[in-house]
Protein backbone atom coordinates (compact mmCIF):
# COMPACT_ATOMS: atom_id res chain seq x y z
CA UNK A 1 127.09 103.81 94.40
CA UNK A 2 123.48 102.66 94.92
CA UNK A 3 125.06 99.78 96.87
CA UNK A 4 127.07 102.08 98.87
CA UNK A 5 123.59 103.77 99.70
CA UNK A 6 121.80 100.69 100.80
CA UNK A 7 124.18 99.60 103.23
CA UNK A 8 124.20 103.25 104.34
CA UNK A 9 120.52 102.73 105.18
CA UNK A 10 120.98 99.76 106.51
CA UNK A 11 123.31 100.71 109.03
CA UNK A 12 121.32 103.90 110.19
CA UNK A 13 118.08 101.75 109.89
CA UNK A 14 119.29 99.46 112.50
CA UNK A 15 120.85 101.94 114.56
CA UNK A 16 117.28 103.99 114.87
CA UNK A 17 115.37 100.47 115.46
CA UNK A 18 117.94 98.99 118.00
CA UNK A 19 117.52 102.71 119.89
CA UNK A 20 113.69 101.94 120.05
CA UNK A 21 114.33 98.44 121.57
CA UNK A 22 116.36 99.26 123.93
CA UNK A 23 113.93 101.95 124.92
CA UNK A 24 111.40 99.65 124.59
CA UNK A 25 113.31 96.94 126.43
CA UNK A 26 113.54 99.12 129.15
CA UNK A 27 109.54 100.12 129.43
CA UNK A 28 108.61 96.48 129.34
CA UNK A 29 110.91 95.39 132.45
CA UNK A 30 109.70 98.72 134.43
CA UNK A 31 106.84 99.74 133.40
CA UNK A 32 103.57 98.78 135.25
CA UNK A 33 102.18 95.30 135.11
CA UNK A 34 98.85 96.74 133.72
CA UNK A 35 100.72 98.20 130.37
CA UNK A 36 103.32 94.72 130.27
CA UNK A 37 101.12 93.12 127.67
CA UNK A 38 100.33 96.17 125.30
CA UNK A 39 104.58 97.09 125.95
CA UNK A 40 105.49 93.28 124.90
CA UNK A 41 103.32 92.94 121.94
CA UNK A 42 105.06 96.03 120.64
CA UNK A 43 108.33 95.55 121.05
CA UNK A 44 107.67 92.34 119.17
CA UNK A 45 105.65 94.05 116.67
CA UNK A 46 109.20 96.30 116.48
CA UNK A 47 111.45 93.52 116.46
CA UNK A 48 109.39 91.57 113.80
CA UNK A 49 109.53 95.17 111.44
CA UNK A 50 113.29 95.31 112.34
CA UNK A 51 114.05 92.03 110.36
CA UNK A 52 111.59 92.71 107.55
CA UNK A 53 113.46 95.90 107.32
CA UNK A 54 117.17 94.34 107.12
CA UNK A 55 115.84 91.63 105.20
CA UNK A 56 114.52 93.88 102.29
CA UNK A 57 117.62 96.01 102.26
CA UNK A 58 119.64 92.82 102.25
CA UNK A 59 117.54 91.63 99.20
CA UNK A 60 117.87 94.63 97.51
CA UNK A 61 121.55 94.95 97.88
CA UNK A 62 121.94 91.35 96.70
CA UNK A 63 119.66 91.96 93.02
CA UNK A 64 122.18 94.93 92.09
């Protein structure tokens, strides 16, 4: 059950974050080239808190 759960997270987790990157994606190839360096670091920032996020599900669902 709690496993059931956690991979219910999981998969709504990285449907919210993959949203954001696109959306992201999208601001950083059109947005203006005074904004391109705050946009990038961001969508790193997001992409880096996107694997820390599946990786601590995926730990947690592997210690049950």
């Amino acid at each position: 059950m709690t496993r059931d759960y956690l991979l219910e997270r999981r998969i709504a987790g990285l449907k919210q974050f993959d949203d954001a990157i696109r959306l992201l994606s999208a601001a950083v190839g059109s947005g203006p080239e005074a904004a391109k360096g705050e946009l990038k670091a961001q969508f790193e920032e997001l992409k880096k808190s996107r694997n820390d996020f599946v990786t601590q599900i995926d730990k947690q669902v592997a210690a049950l």
